[in-house]
C-alpha atoms as a PDB file:
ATOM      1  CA  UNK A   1    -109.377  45.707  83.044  1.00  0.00           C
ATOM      2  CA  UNK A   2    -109.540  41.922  82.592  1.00  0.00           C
ATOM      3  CA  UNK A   3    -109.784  40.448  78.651  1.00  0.00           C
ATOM      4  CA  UNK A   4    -110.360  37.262  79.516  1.00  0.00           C
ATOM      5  CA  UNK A   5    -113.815  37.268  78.431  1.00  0.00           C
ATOM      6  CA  UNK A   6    -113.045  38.531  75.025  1.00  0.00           C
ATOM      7  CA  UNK A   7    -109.995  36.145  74.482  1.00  0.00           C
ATOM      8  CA  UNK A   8    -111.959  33.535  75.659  1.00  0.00           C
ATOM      9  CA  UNK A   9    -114.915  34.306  73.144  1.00  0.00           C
ATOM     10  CA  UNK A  10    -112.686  35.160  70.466  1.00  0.00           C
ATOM     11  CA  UNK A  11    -111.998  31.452  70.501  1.00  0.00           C
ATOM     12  CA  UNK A  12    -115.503  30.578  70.845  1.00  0.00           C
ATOM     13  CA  UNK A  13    -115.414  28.658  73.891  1.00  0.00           C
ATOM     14  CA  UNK A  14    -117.887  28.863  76.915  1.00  0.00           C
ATOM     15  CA  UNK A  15    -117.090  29.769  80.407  1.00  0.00           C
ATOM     16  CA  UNK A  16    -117.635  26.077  81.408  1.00  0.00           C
ATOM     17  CA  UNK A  17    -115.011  24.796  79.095  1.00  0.00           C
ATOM     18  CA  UNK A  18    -112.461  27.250  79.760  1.00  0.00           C
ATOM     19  CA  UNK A  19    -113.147  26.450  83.777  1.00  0.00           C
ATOM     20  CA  UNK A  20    -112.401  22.984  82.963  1.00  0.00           C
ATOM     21  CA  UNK A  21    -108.984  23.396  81.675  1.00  0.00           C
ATOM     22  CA  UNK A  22    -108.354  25.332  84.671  1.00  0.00           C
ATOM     23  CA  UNK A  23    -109.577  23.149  86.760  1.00  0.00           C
ATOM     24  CA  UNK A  24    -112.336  25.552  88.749  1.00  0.00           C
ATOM     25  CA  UNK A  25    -115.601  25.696  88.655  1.00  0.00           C
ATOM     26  CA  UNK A  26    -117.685  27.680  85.935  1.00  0.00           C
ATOM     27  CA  UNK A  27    -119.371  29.890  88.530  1.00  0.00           C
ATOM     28  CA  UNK A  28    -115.624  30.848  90.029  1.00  0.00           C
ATOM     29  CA  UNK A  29    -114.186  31.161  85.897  1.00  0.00           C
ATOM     30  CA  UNK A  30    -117.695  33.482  85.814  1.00  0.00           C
ATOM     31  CA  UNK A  31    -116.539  35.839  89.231  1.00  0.00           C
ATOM     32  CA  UNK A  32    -112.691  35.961  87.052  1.00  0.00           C
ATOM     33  CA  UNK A  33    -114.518  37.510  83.891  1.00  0.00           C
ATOM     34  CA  UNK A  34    -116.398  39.958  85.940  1.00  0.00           C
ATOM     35  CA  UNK A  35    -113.552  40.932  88.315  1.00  0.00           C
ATOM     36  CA  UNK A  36    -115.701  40.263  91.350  1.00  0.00           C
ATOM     37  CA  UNK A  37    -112.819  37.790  92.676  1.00  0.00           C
ATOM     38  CA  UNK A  38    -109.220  38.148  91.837  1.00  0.00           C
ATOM     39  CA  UNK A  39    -107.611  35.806  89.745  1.00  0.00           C
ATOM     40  CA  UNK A  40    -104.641  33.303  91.448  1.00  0.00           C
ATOM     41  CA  UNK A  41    -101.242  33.918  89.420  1.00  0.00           C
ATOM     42  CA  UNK A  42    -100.958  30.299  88.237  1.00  0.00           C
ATOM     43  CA  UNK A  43    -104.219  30.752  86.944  1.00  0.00           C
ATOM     44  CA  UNK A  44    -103.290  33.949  85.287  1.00  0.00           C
ATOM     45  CA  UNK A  45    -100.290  31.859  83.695  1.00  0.00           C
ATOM     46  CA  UNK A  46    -102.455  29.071  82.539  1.00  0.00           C
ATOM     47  CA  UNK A  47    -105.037  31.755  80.804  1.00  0.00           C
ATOM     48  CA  UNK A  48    -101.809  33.413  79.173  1.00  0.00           C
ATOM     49  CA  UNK A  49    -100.324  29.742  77.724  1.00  0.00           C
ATOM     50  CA  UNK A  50    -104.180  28.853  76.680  1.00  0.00           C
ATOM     51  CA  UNK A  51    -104.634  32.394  75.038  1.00  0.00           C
ATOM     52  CA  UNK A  52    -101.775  32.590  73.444  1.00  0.00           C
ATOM     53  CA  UNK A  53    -100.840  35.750  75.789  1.00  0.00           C
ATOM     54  CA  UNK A  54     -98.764  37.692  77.913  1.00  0.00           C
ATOM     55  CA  UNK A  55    -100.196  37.955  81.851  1.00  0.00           C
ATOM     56  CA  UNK A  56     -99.581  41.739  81.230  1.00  0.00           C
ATOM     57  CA  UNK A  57    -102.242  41.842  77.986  1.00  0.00           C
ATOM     58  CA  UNK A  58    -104.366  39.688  80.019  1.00  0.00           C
ATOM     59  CA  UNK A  59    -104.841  42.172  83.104  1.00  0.00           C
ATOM     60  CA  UNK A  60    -104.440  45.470  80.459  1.00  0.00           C
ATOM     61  CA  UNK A  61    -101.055  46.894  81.228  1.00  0.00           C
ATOM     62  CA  UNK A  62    -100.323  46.567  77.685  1.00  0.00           C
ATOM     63  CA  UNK A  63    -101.718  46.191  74.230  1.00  0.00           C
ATOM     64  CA  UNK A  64     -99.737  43.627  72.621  1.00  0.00           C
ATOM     65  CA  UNK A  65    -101.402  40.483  72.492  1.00  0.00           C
ATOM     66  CA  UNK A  66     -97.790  38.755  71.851  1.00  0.00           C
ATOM     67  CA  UNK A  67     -96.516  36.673  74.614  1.00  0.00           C
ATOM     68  CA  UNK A  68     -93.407  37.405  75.941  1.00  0.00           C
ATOM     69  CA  UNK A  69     -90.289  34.334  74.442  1.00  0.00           C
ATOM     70  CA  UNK A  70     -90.119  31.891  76.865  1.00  0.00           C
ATOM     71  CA  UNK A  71     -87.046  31.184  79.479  1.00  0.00           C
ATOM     72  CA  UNK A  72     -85.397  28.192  78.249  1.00  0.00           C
END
């Protein structure tokens, strides 16, 4: 189960500007939300840094919405 779409609106920003940052195309960012592709692991870290996030909340093996401390 993917969150991306509710982190994303949470923040109130549109597919098309979240695409941007990531540098993809809204219609790919669209196939993401709806799990009909999968999602590239540096993508998955870029979602995570922009959300605030772990990868592992993002993707639903957990429920904390804290990210993980960084490696130094």
């Amino acid at each position: 189960m993917l969150r991306i779409k509710d982190m994303r609106e949470d923040r109130e920003l549109l597919q098309k500007d979240v695409a941007l940052i990531l540098n993809v195309s809204q219609t790919n960012y669209s196939k993401y939300e709806l799990g009909k592709i999968n999602i590239p692991v540096n993508t998955l870290k870029k979602l995570a840094l922009l959300f605030n996030t772990s990868v592992d909340y993002l993707i639903g093996l957990t429920n904390e919405t804290k990210p993980y401390p960084r490696i130094k």
